[in-house]
N, C-alpha and C. Protein backbone atom coordinates (compact mmCIF):
# COMPACT_ATOMS: atom_id res chain seq x y z
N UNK A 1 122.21 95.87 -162.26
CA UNK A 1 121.07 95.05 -162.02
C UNK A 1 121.04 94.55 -160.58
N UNK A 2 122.12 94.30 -160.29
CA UNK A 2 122.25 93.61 -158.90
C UNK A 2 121.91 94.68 -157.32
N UNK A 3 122.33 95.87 -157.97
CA UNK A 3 122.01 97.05 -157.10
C UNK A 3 120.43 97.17 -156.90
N UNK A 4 119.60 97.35 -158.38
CA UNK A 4 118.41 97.42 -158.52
C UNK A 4 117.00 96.30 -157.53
N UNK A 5 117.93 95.13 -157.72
CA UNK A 5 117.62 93.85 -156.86
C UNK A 5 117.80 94.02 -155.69
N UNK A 6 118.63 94.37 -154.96
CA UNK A 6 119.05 94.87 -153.59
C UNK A 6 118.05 96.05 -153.16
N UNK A 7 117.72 96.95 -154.21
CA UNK A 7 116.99 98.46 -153.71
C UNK A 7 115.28 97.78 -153.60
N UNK A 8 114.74 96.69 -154.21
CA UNK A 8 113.91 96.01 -154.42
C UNK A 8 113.36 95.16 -153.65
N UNK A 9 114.71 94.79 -152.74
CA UNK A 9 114.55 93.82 -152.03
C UNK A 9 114.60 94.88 -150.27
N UNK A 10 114.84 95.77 -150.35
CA UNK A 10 114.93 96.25 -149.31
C UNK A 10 112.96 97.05 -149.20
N UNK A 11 113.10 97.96 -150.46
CA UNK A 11 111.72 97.92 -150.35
C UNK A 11 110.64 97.41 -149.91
N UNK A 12 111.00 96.07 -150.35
CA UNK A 12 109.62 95.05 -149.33
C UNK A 12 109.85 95.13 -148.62
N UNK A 13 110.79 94.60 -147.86
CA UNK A 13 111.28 94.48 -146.61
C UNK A 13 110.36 95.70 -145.75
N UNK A 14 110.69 96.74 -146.14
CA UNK A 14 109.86 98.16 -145.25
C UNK A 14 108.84 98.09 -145.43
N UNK A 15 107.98 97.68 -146.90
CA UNK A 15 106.89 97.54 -147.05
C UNK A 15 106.00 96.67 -145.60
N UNK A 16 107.04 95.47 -145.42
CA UNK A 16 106.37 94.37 -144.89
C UNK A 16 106.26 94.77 -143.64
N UNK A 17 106.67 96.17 -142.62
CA UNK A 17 107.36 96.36 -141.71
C UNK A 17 105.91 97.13 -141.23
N UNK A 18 104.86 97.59 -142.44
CA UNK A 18 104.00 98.66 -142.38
C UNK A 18 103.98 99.37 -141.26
N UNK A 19 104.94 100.57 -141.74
CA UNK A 19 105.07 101.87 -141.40
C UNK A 19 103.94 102.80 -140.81
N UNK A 20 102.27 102.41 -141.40
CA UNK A 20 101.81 103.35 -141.06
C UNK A 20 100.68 103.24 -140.25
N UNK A 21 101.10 102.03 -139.31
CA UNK A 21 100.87 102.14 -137.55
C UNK A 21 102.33 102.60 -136.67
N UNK A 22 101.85 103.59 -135.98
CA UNK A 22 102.39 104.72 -135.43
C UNK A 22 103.47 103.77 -133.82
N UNK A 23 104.84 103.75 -133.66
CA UNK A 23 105.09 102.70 -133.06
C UNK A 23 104.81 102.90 -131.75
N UNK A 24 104.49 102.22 -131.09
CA UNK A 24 103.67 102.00 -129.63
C UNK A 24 104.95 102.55 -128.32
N UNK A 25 104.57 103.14 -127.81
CA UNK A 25 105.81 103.46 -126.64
C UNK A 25 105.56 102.33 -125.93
N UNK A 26 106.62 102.25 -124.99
CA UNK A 26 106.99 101.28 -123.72
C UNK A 26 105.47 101.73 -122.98
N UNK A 27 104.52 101.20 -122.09
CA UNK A 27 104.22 101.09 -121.01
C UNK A 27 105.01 102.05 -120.05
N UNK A 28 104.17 103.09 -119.38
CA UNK A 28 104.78 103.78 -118.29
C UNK A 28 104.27 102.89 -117.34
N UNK A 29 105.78 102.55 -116.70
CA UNK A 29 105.27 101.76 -115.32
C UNK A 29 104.90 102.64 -113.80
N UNK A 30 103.63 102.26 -113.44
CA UNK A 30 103.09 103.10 -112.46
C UNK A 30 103.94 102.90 -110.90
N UNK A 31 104.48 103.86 -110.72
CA UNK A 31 105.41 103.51 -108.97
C UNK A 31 104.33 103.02 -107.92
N UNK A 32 104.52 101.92 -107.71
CA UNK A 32 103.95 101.79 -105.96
C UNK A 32 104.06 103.04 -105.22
N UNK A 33 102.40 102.91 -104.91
CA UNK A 33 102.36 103.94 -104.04
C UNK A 33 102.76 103.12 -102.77
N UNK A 34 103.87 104.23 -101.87
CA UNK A 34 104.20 103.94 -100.85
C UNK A 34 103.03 104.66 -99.57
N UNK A 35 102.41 103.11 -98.73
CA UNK A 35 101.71 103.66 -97.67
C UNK A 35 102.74 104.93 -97.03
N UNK A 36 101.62 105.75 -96.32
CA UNK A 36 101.68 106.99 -95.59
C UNK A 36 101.32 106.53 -94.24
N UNK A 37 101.96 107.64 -93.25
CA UNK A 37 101.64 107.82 -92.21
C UNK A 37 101.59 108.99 -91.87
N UNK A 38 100.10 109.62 -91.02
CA UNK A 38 99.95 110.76 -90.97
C UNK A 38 100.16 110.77 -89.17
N UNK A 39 100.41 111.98 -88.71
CA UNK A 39 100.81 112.35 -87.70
C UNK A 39 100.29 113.54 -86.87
N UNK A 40 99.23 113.57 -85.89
CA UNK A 40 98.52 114.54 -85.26
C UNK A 40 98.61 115.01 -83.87
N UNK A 41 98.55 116.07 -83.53
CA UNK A 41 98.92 116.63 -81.78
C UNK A 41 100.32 116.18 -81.25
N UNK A 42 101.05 116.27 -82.20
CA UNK A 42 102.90 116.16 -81.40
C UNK A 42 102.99 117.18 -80.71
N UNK A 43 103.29 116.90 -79.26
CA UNK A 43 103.93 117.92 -78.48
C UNK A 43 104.69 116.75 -77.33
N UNK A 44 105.70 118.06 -76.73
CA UNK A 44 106.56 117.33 -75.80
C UNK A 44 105.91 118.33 -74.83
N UNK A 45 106.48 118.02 -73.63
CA UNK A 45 106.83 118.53 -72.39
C UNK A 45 107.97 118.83 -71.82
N UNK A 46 107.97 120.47 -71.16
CA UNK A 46 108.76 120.75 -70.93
C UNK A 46 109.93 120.00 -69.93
N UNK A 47 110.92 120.26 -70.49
CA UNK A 47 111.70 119.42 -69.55
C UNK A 47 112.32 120.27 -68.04
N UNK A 48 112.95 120.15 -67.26
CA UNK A 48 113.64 120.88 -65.78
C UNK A 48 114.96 120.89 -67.19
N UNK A 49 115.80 122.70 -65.98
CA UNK A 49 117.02 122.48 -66.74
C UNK A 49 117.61 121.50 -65.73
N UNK A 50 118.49 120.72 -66.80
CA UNK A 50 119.69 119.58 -66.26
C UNK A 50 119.18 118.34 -66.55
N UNK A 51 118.28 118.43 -67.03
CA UNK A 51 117.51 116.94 -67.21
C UNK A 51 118.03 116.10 -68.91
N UNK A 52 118.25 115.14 -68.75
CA UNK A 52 118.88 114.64 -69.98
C UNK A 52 118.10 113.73 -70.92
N UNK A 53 116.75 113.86 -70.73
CA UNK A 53 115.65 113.03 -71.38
C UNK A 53 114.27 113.94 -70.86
N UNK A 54 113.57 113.62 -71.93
CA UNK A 54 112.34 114.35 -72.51
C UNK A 54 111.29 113.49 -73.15
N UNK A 55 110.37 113.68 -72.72
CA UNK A 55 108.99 113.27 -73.37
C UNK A 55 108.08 113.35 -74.15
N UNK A 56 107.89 112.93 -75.58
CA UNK A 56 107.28 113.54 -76.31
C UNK A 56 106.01 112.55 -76.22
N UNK A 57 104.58 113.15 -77.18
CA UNK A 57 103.63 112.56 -77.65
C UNK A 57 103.30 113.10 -79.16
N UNK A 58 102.60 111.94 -79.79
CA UNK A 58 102.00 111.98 -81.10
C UNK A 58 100.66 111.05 -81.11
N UNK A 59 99.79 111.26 -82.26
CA UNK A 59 98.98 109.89 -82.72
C UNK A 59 99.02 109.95 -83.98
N UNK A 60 99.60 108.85 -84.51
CA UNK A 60 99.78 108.13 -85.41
C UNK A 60 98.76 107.17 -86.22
N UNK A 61 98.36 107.52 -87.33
CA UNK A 61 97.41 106.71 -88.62
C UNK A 61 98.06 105.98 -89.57
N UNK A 62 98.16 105.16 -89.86
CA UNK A 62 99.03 104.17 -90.98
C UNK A 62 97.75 103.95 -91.50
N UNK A 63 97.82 104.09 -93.30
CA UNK A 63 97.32 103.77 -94.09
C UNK A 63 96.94 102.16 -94.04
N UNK A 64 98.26 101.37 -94.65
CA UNK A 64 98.47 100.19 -94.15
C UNK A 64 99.16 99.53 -92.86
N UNK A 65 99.28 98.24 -92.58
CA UNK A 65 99.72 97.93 -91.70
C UNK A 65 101.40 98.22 -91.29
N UNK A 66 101.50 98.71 -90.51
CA UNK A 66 102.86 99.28 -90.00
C UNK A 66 103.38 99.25 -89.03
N UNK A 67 104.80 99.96 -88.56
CA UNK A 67 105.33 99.82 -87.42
C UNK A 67 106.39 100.74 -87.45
N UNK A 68 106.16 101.75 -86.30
CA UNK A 68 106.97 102.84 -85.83
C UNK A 68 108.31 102.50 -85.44
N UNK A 69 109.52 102.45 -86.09
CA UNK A 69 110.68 101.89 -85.40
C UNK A 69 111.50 103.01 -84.73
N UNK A 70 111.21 103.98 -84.66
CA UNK A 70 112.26 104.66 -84.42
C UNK A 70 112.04 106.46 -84.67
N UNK A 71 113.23 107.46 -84.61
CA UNK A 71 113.11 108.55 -84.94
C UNK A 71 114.36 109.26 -84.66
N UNK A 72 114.46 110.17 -84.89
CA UNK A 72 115.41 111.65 -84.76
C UNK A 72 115.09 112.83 -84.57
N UNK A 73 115.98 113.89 -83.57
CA UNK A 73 115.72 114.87 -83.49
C UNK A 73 116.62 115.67 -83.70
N UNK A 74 117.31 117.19 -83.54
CA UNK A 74 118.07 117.47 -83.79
C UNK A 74 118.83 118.71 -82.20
N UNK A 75 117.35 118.12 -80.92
CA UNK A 75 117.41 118.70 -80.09
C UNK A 75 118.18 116.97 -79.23
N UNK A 76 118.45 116.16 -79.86
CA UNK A 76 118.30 115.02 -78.45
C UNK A 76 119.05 113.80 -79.19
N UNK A 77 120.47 113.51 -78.45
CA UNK A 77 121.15 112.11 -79.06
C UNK A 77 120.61 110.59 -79.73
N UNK A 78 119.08 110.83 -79.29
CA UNK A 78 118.24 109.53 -79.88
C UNK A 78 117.18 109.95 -79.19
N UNK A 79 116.11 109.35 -80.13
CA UNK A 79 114.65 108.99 -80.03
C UNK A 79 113.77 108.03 -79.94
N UNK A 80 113.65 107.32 -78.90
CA UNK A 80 113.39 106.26 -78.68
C UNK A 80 111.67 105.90 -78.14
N UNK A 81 111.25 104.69 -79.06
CA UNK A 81 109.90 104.58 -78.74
C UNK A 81 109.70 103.77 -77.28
N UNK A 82 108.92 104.09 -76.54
CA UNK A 82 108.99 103.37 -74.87
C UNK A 82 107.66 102.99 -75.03
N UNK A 83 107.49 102.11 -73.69
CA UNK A 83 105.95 101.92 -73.65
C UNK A 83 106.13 101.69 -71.73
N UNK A 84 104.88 102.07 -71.48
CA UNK A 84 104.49 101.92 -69.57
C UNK A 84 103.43 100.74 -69.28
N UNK A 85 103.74 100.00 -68.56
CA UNK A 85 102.85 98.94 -68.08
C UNK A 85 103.31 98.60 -66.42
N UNK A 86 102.37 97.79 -66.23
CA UNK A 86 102.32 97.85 -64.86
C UNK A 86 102.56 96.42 -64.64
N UNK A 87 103.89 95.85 -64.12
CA UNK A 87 104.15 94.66 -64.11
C UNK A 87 104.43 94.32 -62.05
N UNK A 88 103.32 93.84 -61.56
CA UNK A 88 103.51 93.33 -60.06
C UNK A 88 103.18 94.30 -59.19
N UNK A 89 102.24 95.51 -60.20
CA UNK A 89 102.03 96.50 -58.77
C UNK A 89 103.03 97.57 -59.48
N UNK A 90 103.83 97.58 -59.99
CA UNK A 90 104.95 98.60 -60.38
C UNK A 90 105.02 98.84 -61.61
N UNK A 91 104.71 100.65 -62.16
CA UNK A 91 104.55 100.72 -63.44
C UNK A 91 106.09 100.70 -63.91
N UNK A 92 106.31 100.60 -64.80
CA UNK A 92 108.08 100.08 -65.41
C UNK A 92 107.73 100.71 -66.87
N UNK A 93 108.61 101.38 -67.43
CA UNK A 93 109.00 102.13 -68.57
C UNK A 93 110.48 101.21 -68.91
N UNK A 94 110.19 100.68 -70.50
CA UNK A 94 110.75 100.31 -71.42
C UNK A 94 110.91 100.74 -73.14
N UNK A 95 112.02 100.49 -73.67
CA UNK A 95 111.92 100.94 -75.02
C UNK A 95 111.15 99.44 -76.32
N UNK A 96 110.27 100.50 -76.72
CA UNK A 96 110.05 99.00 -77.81
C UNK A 96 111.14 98.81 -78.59
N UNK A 97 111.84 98.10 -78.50
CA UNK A 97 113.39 97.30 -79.64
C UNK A 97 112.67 96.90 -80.73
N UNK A 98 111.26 96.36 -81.00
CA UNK A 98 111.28 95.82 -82.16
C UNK A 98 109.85 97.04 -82.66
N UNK A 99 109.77 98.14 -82.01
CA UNK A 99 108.89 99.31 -82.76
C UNK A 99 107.62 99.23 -82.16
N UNK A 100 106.71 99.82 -82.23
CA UNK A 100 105.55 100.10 -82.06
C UNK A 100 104.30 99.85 -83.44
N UNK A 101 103.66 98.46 -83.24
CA UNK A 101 102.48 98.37 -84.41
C UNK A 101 101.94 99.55 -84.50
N UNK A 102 101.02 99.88 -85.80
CA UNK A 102 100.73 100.93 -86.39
C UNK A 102 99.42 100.13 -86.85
N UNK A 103 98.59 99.64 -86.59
CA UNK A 103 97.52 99.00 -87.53
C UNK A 103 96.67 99.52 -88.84
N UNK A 104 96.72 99.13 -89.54
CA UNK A 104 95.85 100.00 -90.83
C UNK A 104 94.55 101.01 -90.16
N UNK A 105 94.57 102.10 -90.53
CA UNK A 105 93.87 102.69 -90.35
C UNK A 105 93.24 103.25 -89.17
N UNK A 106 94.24 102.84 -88.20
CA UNK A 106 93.16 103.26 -86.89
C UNK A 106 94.61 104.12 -86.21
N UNK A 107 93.61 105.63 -85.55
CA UNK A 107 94.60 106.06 -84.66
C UNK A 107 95.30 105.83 -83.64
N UNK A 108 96.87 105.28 -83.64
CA UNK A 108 97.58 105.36 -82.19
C UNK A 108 97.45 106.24 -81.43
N UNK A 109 97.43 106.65 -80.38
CA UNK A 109 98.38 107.63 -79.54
C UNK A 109 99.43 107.16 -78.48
N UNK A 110 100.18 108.08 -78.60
CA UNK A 110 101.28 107.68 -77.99
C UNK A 110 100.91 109.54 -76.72
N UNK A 111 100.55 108.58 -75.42
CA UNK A 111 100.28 109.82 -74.62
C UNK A 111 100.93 109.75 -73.47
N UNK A 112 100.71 110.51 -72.13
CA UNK A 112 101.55 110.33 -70.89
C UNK A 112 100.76 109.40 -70.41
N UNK A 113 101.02 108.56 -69.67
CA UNK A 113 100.81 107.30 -68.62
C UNK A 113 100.95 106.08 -69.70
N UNK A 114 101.12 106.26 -70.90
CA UNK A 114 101.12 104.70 -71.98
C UNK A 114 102.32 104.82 -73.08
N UNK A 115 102.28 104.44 -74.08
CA UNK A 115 103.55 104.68 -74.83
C UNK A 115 103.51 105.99 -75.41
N UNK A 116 104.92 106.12 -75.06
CA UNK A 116 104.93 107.65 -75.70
C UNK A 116 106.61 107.88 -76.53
N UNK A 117 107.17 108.66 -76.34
CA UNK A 117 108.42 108.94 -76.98
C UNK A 117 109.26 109.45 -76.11
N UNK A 118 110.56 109.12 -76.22
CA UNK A 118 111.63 109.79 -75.00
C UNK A 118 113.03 110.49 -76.07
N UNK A 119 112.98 111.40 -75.74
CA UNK A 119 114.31 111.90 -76.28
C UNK A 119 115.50 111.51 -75.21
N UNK A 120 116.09 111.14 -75.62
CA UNK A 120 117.95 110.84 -74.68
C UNK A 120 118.93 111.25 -75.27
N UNK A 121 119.30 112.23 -74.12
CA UNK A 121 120.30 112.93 -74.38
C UNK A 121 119.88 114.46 -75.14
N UNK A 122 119.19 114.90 -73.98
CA UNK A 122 118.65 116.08 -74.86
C UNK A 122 119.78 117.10 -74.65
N UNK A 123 120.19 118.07 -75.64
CA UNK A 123 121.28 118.98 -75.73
C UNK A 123 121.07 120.58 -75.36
N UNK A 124 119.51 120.92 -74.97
CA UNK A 124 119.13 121.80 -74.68
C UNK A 124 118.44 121.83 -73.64
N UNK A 125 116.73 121.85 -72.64
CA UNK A 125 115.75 122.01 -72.32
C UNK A 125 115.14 122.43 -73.25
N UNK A 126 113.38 121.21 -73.08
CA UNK A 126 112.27 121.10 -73.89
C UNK A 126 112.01 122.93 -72.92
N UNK A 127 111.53 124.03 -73.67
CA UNK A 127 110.98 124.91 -73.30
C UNK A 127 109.67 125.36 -73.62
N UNK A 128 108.62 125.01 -72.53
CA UNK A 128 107.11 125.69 -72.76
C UNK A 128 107.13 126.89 -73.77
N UNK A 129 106.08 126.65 -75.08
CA UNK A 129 105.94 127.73 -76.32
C UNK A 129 106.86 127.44 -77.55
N UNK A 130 107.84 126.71 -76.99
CA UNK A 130 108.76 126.27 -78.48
C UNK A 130 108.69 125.18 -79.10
N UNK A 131 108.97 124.83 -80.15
CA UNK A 131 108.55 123.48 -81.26
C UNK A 131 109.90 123.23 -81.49
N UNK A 132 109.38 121.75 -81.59
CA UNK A 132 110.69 120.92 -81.37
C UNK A 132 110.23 119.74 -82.97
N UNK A 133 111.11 119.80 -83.77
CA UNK A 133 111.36 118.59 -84.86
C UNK A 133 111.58 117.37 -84.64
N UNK A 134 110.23 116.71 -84.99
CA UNK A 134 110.75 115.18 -84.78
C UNK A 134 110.60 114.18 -85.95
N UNK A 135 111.54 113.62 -86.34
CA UNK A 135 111.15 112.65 -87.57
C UNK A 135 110.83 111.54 -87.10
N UNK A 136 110.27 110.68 -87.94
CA UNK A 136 109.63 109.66 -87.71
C UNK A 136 110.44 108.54 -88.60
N UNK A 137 110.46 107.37 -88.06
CA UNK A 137 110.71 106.59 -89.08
C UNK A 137 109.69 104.78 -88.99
N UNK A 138 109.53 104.39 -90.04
CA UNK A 138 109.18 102.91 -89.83
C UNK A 138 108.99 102.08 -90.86
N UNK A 139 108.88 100.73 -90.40
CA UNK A 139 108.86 99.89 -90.98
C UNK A 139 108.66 99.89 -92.45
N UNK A 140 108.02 100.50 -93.11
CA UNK A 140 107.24 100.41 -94.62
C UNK A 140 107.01 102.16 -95.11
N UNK A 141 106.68 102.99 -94.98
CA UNK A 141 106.03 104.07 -94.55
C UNK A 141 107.62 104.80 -94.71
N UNK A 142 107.44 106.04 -95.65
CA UNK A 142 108.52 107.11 -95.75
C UNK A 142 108.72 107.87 -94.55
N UNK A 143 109.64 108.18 -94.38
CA UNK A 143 110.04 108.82 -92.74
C UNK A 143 108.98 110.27 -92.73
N UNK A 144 108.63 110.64 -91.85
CA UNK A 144 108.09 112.20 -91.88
C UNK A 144 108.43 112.77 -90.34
N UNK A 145 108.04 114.30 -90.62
CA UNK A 145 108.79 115.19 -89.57
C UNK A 145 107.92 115.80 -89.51
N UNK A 146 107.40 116.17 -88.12
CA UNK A 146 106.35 116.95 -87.81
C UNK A 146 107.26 118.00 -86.60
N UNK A 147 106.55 118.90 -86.32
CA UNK A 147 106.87 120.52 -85.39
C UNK A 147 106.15 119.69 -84.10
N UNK A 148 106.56 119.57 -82.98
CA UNK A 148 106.21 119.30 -81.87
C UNK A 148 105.90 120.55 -80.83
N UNK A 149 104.69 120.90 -80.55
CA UNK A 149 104.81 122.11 -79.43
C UNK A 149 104.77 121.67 -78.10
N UNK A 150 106.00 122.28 -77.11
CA UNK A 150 106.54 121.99 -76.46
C UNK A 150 105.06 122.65 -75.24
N UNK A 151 104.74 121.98 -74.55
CA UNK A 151 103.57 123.09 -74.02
C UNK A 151 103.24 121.62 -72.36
N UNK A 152 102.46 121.86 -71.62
CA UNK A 152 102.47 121.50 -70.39
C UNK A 152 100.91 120.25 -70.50
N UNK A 153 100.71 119.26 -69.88
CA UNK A 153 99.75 118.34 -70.71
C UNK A 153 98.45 118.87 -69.68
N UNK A 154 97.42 119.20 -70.71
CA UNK A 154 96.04 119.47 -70.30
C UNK A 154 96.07 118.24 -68.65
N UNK A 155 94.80 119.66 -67.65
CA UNK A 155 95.10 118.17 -66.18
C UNK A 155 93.73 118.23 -66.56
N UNK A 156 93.25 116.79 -66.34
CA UNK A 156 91.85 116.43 -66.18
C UNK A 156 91.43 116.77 -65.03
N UNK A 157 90.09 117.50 -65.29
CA UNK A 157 89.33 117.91 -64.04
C UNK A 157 89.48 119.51 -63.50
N UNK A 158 90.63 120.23 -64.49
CA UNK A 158 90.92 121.56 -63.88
C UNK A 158 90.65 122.44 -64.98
N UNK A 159 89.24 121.79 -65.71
CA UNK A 159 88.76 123.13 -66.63
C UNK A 159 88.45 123.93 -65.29
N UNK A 160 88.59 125.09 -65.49
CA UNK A 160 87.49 126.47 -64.82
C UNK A 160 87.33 127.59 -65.52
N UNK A 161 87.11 127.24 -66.93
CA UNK A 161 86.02 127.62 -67.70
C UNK A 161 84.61 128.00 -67.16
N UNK A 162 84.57 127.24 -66.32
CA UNK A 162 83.01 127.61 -65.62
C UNK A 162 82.57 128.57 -64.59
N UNK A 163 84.28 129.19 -64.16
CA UNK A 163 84.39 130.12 -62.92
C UNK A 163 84.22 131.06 -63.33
């Protein structure tokens, strides 16, 4: 009898548990999307042989608000973001230490005469026609690596296209 009571009592129990709603999974939790940064017209310039630093350019789009800290190459001991200004009459080249803003949505460039990129300690010569790997890294924003073509910078004023 006491078994019967027990098998009786468990019964409800499941009864009360109603079985026949189907049990609900966990919530898939959706990953933060991590802002992007897209990266357009990387090229360096060729370097002289013997020269131990190199010049690159990019322009840079941040989704959200950001900041370029840094990079790697696998041609150059460090990659360092610089910027050119003209302090007393004298333009002066420095590294940004605390990165380069990235503002939501609007294109940087990083070109010759303003901020651009310096490789130090390059282990080869930048050579006109060859692509050079540069990663990117910053603030918020997953690192990315773009092909840099190594090529000579357009001169203003010497289309002759027209000749």
């Amino acid at each position: 009898m006491k078994i019967k009571l027990a098998l009786a009592a468990a019964a409800l129990s499941l009864a009360a548990c109603n079985p026949s709603e189907p049990a609900k999974a966990p919530a898939a939790e959706t990953p933060t999307a991590t802002a992007a940064v897209t990266a357009t017209d990387a090229w360096c310039r060729p370097s002289p042989n013997g020269a131990k630093a190199g010049g690159c350019y990019v322009t840079l789009t941040a989704a959200t608000d950001d900041r370029l800290t840094g990079g790697s190459t696998p041609r150059a001991g460090s990659l360092q973001v610089h910027e050119m200004k003209t302090e007393n009459g004298m333009m002066k080249m420095a590294e940004l230490t605390a990165g380069l803003p990235l503002p939501a949505g609007q294109a940087v460039a990083l070109a010759p005469g303003g901020n651009h990129l310096m490789l130090i300690g390059l282990t080869t010569p930048l050579v006109a026609g060859e692509t050079v790997p540069l990663t990117f890294q910053f603030a918020s924003a997953p690192t990315i690596t773009v092909q840099a073509q190594v090529r000579q910078p357009a001169m203003d004023g010497m289309d002759h296209a027209a000749h």
